[in-house]
Protein backbone atom coordinates (compact mmCIF):
# COMPACT_ATOMS: atom_id res chain seq x y z
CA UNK A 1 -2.26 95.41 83.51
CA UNK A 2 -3.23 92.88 80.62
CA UNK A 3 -3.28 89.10 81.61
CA UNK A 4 -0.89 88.34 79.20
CA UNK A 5 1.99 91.08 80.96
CA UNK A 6 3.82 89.67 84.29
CA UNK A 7 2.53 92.05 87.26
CA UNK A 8 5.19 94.03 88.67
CA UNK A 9 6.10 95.52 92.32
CA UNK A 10 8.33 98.65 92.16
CA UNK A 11 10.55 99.07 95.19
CA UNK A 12 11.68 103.34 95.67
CA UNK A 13 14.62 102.79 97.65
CA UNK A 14 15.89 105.16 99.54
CA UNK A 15 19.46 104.10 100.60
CA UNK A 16 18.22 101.29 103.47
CA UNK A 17 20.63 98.16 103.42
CA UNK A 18 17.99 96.09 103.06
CA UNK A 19 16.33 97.19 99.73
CA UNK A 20 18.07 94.15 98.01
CA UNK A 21 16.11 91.93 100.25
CA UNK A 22 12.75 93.69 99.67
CA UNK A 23 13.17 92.34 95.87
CA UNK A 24 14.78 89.47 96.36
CA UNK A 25 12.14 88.20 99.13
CA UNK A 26 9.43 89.54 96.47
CA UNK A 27 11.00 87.26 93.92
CA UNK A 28 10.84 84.54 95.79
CA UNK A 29 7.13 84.64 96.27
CA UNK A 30 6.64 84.49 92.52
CA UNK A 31 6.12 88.17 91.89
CA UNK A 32 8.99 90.31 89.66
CA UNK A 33 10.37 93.28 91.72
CA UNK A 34 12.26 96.23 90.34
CA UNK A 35 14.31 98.41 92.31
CA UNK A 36 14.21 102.21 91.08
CA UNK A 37 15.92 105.42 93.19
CA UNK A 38 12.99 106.86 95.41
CA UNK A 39 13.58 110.09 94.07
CA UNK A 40 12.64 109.04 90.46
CA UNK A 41 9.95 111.02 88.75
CA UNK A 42 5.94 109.83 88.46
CA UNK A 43 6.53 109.68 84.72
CA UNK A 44 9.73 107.13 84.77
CA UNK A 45 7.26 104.31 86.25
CA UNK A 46 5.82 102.11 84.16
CA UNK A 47 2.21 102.07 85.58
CA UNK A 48 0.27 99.77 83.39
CA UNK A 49 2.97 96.99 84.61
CA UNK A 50 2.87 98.01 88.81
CA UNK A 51 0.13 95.98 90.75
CA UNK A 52 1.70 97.53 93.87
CA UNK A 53 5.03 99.84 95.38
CA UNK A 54 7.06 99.28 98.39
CA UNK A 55 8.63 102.69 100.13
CA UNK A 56 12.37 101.29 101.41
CA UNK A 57 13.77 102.36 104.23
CA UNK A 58 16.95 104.76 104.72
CA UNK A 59 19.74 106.12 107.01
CA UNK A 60 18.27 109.92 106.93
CA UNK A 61 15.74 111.68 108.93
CA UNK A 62 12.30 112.18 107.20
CA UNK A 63 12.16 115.49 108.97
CA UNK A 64 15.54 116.60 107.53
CA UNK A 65 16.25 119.53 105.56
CA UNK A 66 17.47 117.89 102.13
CA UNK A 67 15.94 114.42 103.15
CA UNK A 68 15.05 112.18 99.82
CA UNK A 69 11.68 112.72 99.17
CA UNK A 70 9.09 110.96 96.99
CA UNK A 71 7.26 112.49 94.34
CA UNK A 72 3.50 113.43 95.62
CA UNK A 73 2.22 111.12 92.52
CA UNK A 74 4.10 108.46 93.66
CA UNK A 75 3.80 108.63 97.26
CA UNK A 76 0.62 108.90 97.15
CA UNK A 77 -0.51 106.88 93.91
CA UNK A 78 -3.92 104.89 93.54
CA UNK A 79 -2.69 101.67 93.76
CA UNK A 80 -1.10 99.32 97.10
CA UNK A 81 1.71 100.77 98.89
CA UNK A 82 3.64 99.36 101.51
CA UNK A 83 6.11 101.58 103.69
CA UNK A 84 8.85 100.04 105.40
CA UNK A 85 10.49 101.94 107.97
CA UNK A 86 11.91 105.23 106.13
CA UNK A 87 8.66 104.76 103.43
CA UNK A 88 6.42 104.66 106.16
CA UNK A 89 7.73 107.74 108.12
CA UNK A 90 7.54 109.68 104.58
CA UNK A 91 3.61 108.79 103.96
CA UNK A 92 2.58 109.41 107.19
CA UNK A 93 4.44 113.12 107.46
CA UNK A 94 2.75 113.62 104.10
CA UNK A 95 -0.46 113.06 105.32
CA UNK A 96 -0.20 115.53 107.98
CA UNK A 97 1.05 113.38 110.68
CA UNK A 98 4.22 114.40 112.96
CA UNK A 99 7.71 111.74 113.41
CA UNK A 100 9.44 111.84 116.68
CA UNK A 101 13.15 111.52 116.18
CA UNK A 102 14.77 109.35 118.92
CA UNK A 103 17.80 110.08 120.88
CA UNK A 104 19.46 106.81 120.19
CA UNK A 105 18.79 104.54 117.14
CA UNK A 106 16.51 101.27 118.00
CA UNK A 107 18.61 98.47 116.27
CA UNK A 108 17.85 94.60 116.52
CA UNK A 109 14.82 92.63 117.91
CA UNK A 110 11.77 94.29 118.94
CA UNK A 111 8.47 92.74 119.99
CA UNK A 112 5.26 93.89 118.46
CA UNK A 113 1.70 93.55 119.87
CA UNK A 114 -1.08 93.83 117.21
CA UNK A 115 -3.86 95.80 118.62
CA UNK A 116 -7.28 94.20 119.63
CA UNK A 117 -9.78 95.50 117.58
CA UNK A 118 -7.76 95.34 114.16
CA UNK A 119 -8.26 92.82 111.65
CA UNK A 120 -6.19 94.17 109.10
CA UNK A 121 -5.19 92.06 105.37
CA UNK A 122 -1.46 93.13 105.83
CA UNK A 123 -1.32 91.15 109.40
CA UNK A 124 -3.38 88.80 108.91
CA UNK A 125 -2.50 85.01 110.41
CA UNK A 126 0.10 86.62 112.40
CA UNK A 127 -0.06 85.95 116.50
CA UNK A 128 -0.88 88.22 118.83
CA UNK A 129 2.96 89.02 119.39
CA UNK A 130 6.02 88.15 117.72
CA UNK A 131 9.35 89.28 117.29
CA UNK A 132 10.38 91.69 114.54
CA UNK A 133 13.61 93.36 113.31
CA UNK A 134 13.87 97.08 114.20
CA UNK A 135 16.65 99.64 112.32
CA UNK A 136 15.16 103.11 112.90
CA UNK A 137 16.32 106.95 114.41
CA UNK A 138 12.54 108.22 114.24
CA UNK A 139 8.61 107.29 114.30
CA UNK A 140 5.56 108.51 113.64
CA UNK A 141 4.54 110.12 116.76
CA UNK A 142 1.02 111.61 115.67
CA UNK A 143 -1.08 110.70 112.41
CA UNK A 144 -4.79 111.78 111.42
CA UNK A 145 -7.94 109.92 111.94
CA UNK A 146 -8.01 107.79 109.09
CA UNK A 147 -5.05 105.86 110.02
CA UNK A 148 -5.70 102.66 112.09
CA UNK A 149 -2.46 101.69 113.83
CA UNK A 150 -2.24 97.70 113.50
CA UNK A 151 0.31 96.64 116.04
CA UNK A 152 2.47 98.60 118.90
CA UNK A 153 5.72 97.89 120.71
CA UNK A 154 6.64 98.85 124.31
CA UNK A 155 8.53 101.82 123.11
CA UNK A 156 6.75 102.17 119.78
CA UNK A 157 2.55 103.09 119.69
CA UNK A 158 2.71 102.68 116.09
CA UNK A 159 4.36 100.03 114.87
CA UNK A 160 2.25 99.59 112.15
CA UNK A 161 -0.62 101.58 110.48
CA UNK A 162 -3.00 101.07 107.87
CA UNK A 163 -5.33 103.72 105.75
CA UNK A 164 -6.98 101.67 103.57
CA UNK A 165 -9.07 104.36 102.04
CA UNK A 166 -5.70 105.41 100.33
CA UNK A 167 -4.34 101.72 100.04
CA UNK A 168 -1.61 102.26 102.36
CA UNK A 169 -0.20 100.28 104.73
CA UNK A 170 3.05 100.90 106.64
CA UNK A 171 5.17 98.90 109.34
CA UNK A 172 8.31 100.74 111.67
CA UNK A 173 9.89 97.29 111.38
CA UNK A 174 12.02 95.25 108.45
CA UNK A 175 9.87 92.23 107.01
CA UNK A 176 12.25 91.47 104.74
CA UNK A 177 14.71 90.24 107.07
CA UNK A 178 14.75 87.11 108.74
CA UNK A 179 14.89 88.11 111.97
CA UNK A 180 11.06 89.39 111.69
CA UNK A 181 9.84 86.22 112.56
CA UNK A 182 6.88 86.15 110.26
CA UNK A 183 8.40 88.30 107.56
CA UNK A 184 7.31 86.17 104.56
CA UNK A 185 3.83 86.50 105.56
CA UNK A 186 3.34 89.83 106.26
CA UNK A 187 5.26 90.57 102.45
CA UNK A 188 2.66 87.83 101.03
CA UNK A 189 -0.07 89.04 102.58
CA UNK A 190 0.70 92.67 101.13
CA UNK A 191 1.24 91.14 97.36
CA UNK A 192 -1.57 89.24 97.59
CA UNK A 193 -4.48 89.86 99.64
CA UNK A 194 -4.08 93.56 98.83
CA UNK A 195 -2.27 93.97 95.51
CA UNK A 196 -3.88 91.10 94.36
CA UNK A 197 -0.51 89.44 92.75
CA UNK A 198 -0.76 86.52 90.96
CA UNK A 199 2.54 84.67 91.88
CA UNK A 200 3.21 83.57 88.61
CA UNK A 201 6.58 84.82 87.51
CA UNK A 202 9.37 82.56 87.17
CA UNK A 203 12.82 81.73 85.62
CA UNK A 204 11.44 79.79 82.45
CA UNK A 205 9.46 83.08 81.76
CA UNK A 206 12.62 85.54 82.59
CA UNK A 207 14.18 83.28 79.69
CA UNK A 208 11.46 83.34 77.21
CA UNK A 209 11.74 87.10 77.57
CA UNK A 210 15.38 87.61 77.93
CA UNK A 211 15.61 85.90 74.47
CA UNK A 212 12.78 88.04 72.90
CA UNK A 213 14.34 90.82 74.40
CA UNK A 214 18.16 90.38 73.08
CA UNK A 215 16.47 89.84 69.61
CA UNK A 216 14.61 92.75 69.81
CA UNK A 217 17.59 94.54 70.79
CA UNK A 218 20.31 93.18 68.41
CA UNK A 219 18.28 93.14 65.54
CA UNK A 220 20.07 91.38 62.24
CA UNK A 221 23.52 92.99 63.41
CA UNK A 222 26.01 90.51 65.51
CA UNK A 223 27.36 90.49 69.20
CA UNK A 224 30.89 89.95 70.32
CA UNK A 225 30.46 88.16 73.71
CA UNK A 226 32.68 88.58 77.08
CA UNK A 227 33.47 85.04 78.02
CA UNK A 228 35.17 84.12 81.34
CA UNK A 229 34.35 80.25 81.85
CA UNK A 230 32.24 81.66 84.87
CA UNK A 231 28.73 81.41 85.67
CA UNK A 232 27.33 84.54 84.46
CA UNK A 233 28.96 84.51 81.28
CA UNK A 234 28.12 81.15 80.04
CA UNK A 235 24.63 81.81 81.73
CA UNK A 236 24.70 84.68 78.96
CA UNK A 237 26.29 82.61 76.28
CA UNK A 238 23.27 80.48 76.51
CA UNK A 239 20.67 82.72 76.44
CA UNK A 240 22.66 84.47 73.66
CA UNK A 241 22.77 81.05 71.57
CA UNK A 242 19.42 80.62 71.68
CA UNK A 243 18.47 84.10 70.55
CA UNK A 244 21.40 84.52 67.82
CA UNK A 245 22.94 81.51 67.28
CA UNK A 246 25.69 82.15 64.51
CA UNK A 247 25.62 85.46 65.07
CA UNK A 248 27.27 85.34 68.73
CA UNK A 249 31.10 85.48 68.50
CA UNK A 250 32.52 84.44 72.12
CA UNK A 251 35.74 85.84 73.49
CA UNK A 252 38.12 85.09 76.01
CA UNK A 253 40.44 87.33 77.06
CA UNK A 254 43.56 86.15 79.17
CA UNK A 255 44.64 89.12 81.12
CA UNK A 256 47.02 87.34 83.15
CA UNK A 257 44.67 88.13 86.03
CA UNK A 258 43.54 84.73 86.39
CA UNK A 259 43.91 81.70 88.49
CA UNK A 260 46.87 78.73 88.17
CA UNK A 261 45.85 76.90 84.88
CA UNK A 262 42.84 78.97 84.64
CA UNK A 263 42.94 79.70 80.74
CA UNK A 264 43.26 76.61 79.30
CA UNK A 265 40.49 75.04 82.03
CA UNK A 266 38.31 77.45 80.27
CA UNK A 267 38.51 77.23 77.15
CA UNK A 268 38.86 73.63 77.28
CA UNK A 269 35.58 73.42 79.46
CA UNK A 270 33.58 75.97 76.73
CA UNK A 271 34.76 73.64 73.83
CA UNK A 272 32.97 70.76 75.81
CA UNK A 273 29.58 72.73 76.16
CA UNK A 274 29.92 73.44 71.87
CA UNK A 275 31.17 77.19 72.58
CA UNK A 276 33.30 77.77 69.45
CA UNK A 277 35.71 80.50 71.75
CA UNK A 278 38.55 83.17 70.83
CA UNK A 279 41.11 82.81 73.02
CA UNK A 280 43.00 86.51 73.36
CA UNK A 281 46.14 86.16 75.54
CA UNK A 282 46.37 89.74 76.18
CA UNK A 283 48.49 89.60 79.41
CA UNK A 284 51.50 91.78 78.79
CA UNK A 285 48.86 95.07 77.60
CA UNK A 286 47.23 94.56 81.32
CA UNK A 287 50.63 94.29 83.23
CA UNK A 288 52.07 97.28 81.67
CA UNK A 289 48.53 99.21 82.23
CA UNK A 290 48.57 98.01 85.98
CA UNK A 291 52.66 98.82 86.95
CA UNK A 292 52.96 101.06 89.57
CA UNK A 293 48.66 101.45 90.21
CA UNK A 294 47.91 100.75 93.88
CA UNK A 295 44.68 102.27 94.29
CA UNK A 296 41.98 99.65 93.63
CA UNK A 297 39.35 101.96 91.97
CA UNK A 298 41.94 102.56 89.37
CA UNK A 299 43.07 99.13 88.75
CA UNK A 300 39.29 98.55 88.25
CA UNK A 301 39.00 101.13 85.62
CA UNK A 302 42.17 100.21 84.13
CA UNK A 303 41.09 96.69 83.46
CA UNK A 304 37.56 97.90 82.02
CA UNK A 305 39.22 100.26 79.51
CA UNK A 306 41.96 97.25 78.15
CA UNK A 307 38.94 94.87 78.11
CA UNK A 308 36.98 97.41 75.85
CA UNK A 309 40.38 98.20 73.68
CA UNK A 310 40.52 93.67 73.50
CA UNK A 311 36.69 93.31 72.37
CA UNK A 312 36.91 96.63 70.46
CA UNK A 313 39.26 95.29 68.35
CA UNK A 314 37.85 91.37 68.02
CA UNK A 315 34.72 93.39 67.12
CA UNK A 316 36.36 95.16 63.79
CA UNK A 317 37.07 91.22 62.72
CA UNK A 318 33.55 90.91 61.93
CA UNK A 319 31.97 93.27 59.82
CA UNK A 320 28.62 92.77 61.18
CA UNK A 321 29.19 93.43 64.68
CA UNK A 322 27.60 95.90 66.71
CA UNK A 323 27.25 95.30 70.17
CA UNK A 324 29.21 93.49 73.40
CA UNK A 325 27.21 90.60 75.39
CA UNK A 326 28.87 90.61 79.23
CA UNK A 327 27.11 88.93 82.49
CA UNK A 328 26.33 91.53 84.30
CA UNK A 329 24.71 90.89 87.40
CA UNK A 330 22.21 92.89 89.46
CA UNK A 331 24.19 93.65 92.75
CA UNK A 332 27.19 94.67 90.06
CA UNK A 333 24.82 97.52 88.87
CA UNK A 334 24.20 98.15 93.04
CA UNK A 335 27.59 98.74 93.72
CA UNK A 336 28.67 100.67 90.91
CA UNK A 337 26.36 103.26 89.52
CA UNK A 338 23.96 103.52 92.68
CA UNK A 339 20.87 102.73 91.70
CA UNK A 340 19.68 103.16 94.98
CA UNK A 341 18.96 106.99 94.97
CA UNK A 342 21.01 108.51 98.28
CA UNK A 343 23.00 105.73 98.91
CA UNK A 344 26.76 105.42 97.97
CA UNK A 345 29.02 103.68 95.24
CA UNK A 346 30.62 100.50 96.69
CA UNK A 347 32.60 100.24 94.64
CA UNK A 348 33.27 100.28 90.69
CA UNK A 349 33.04 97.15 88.64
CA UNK A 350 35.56 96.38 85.97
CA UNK A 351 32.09 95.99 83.79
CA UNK A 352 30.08 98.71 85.02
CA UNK A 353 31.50 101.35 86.48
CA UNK A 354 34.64 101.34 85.51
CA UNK A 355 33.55 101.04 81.77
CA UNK A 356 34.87 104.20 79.63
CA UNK A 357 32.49 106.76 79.10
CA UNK A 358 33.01 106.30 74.86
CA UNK A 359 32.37 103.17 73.84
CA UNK A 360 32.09 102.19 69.89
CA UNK A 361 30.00 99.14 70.76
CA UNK A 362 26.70 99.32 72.53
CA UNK A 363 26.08 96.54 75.40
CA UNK A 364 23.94 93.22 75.77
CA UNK A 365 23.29 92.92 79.59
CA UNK A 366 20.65 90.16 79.99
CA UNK A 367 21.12 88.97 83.28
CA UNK A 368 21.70 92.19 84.53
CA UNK A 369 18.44 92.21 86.33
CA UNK A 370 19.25 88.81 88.51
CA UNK A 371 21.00 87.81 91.92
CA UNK A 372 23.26 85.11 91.20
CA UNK A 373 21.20 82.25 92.72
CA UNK A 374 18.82 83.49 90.10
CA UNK A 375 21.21 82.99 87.55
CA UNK A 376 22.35 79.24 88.23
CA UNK A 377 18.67 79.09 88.09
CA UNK A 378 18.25 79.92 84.37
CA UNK A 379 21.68 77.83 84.08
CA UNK A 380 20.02 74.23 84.93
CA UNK A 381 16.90 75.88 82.60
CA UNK A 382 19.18 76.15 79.96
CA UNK A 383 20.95 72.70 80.46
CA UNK A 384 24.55 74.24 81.37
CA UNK A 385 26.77 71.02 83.36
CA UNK A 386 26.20 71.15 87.23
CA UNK A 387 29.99 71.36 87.69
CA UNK A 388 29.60 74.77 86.09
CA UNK A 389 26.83 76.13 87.25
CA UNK A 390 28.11 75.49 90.79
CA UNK A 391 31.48 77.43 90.09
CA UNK A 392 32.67 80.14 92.81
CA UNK A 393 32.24 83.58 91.96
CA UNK A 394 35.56 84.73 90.11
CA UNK A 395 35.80 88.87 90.44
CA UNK A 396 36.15 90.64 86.47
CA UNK A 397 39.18 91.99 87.34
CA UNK A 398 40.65 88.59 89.13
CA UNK A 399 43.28 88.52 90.94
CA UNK A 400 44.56 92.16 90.60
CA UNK A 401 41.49 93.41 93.54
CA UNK A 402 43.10 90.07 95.49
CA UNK A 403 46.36 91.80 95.80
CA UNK A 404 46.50 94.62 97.66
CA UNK A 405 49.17 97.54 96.71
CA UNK A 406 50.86 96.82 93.35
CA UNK A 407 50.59 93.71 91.11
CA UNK A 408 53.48 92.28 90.02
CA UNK A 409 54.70 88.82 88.41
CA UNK A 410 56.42 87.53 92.22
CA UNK A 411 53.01 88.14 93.36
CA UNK A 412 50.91 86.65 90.78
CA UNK A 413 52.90 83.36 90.72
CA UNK A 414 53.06 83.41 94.63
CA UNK A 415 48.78 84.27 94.84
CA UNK A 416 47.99 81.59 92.53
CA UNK A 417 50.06 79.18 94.14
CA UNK A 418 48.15 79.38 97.16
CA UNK A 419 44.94 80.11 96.41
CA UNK A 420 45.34 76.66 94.21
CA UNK A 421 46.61 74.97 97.36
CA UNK A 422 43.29 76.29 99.30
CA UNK A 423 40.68 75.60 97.00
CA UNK A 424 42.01 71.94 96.16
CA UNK A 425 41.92 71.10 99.93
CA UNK A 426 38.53 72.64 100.41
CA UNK A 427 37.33 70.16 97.04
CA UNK A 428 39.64 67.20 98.77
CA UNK A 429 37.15 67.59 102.03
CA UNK A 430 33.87 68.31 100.73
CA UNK A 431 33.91 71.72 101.95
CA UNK A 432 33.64 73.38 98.53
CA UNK A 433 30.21 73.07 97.39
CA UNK A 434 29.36 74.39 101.09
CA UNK A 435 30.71 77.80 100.35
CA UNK A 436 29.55 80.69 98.32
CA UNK A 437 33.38 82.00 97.43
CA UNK A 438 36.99 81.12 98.61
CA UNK A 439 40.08 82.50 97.59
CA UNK A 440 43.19 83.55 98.70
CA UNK A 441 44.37 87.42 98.88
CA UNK A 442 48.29 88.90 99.20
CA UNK A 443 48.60 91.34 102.08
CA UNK A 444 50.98 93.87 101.62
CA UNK A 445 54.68 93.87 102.99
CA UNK A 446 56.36 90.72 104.92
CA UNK A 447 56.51 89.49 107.92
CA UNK A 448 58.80 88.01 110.24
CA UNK A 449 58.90 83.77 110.70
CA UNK A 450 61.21 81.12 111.55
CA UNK A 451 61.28 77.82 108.85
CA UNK A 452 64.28 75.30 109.92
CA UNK A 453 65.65 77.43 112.75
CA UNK A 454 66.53 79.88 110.70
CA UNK A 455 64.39 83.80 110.65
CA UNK A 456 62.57 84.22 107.42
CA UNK A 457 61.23 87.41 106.15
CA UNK A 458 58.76 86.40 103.79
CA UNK A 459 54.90 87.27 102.74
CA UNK A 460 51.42 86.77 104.43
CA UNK A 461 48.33 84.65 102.88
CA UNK A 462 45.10 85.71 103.87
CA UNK A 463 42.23 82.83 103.15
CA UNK A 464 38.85 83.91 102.60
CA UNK A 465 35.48 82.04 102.31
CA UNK A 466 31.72 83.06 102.76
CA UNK A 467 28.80 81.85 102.73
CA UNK A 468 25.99 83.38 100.83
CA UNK A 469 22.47 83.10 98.76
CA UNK A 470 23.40 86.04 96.56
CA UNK A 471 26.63 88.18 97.50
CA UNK A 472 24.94 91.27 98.48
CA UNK A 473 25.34 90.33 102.16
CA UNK A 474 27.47 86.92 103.29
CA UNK A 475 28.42 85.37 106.70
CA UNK A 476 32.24 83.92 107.43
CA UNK A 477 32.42 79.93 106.30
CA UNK A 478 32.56 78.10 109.37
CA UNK A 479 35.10 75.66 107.59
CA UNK A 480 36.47 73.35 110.47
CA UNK A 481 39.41 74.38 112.33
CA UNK A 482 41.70 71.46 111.16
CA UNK A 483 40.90 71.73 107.30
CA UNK A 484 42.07 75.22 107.47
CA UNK A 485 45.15 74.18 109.45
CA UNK A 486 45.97 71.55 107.13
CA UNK A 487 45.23 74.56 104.27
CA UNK A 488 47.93 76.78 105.62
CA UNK A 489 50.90 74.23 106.54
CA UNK A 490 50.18 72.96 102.99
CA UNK A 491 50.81 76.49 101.54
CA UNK A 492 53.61 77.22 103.96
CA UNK A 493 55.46 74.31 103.12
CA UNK A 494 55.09 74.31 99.71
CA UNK A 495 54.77 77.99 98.10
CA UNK A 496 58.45 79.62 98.60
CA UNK A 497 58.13 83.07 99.88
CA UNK A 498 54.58 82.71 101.89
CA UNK A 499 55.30 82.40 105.91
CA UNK A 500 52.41 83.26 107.46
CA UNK A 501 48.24 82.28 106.90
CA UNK A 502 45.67 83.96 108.47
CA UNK A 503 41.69 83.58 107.87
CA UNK A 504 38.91 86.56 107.40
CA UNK A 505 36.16 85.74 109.62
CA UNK A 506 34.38 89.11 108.90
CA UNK A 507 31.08 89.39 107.66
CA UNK A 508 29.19 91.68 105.08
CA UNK A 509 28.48 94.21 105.23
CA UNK A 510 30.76 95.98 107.36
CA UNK A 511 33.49 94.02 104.72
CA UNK A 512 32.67 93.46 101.43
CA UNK A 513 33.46 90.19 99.91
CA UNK A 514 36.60 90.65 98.29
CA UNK A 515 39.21 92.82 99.76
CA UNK A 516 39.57 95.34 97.02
């Protein structure tokens, strides 16, 4: 590692939930994380870079016949290593040791007791007993002689283990969540007091890079760039200014997807920030593509393939262009490809996944490495208006994955209607800076009301708003009762053909954000 590099902690994930918060906490402590499957090979790591790893932990048994396993040079490499749950489990059957799998699955608060005679770096400054966060089927029942358990629950003689010979350490529990109650420490502690991290990445350095990086990259050739009026993309147009100026041409692409008045807020809102934009009002190719398509997975690749066929074809404008600049986002590359070794596919992205597999342009992905808060981050860095930067989330694919079943005109004009009603009562009360995302969805077939004592058989609004830090999990907005009330008599009364409102109060995971 040369003083000049950023130090790096790789995280092998192995399918747990909670890998997302192993690098995000990891982040936020000043030290770059990068997720990789925990299957990957010794050779794929790039060692010179990694002051320490961190084993994830996952829904299988360790014990398991077919049970994601880590390479030996990995596993067992000769630098810091932290095992979490799963990770831990993995090491310590490697090393001989034998797990106990449980008859029932410990989930939720656990107390730990550190043991008397330890005085271990990875615990240190901790109380004798606190409260931690367990998710586990198994644990390490027996382990050799070099292993010095740290701490012990009532149901748990292991809780966590050290062999500091090999620069191990290990804990049953989830410090990355913030139900551990000291968490933070116990991650801080491990980057360092024992990989002896520095703290010292940050955003102005992620831009510094980025823009050395996309130069690099791109070369003397020129970049057609995916513009959407959201975050991420003018995040990306930024960055991309900086790096190429001239040589970036922005596009906009109307698929008639969007929200009430959405395209000409955009591009309106780009000319103010200097963004010389192509509008492309490409509405009637997506409509046609999308008649009759229920399933969302296929509306999702549907849209990715007309976007390509859009910038392809903006692209053959300019002699000089080789690539396409989009904002992809770290928890899009979660959800769609799986970068998380065993676990599943989400679901496709309109960017990612659901990209065709022949593409005549080669991509520009420079944020695709941040959470969003990360990304309003590099936003103020780079200057972009607050009013932006503070935008809700808008999905790729807009408001086809916000109408379930088929999309249609009557639905599109009835969707943005209300969703236009919802958001401009949550701005009117101060409610919408307070919330991650809100939007409105269409649930399928109609339902029975009475307006002026007369039946109506009419269509059902569902309103939807979270709260999140960086949409890879989010709570339900606890917007106050009577705002929402006032919401839905406002859309009742005044969008023809909606009779009925009803509000999401689920959380995610089990739900995702959007419905589709």
């Amino acid at each position: 590692m040369t003083d000049t590099a950023h130090q790096e902690i790789w995280i092998l994930d192995f399918g747990s939930q909670y890998t997302q918060l192993i690098a995000r906490r990891v982040r936020e402590l000043g030290v770059f994380s990068r997720v990789v499957p925990g299957t990957v090979a010794a050779g794929e790591l790039d060692w010179p870079r990694i002051s320490g790893l961190i084993f994830s932990g996952g829904p299988a048994s360790a014990v398991d016949v077919g049970a994601p396993q880590c390479a030996p040079g990995i596993l067992f490499a000769d630098v810091p290593k932290l095992g979490i749950c799963y990770g831990l489990q993995l090491y310590g059957l490697g090393r001989g040791g034998r797990i106990k799998k449980s008859e029932r699955r410990e989930y939720g608060r656990a107390r730990i007791e550190l043991v008397e005679q330890t005085a271990d770096a990875l615990l240190s400054g901790l109380p004798r007993e606190s409260d931690v966060w367990m998710s586990h089927g198994d644990s390490l029942a027996e382990w050799p002689a070099s292993f010095q358990v740290l701490a012990r629950t009532s149901d748990i003689p292991a809780a966590a283990i050290a062999e500091p010979e090999k620069q191990f350490y290990g804990v049953q529990f989830h410090p990355e969540v913030e139900h551990t109650a000291f968490g933070r420490e116990i991650l801080s502690n491990f980057l360092f007091d024992i990989c002896r991290c520095r703290g010292d990445w940050s955003i102005g350095d992620f831009i510094k890079e980025a823009i050395a990086a996309i130069r690099q990259t791109v070369g003397e050739a020129e970049v057609v760039l995916a513009v959407s009026g959201g975050v991420d993309s003018s995040v990306c147009a930024g960055l991309l200014a900086r790096a190429l100026g001239e040589r970036v041409h922005p596009v906009f692409v109307d698929n008639g997807l969007l929200r009430l008045q959405e395209a000409a807020e955009v591009t309106n809102a780009l000319a103010g920030m200097g963004v010389k934009v192509q509008a492309v009002d490409a509405a009637a190719e997506f409509l046609s593509a999308l008649q009759g398509v229920t399933d969302p997975e296929q509306k999702r690749k549907s849209i990715g393939k007309i976007f390509i066929d859009v910038f392809e074809r903006e692209a053959r404008r300019h002699a000089r262009v080789r690539f396409l600049a989009q904002g992809t986002l770290y928890p899009d590359l979660i959800e769609s490809v799986s970068v998380r070794g065993p676990s599943a596919t989400i679901k496709s992205h309109h960017n990612v996944g659901g990209l065709p597999a022949r593409m005549n342009l080669k991509l520009v992905e420079p944020l695709k490495w941040l959470f969003k808060d990360e990304v309003r981050k590099v936003g103020r860095e780079l200057g972009l208006p607050g009013s932006l930067i503070g935008r809700h989330p808008f999905p790729g694919p807009g408001l086809a994955v916000r109408i379930l079943g088929e999309i249609t005109r009557e639905k599109l004009d009835l969707l943005r209607a209300a969703d236009k009603v919802f958001i401009d009562e949550l701005r009117a009360s101060d409610w919408y800076d307070k919330i991650w995302q809100a939007f409105a969805v269409l649930i399928p077939g109609r339902t029975v009301g009475v307006m002026g004592d007369e039946r109506t058989y009419e269509r059902a609004i569902c309103l939807r708003a979270v709260t999140s830090s960086d949409g890879m999990t989010a709570d339900v907005g606890e917007i106050p009762y009577h705002i929402l009330k006032r919401a839905a008599n406002k859309i009742i009364n005044s969008v023809q053909g909606i009779n009925r409102v009803v509000y999401d109060i689920s959380s995610k995971p089990p739900a995702t954000i959007e419905w589709e």
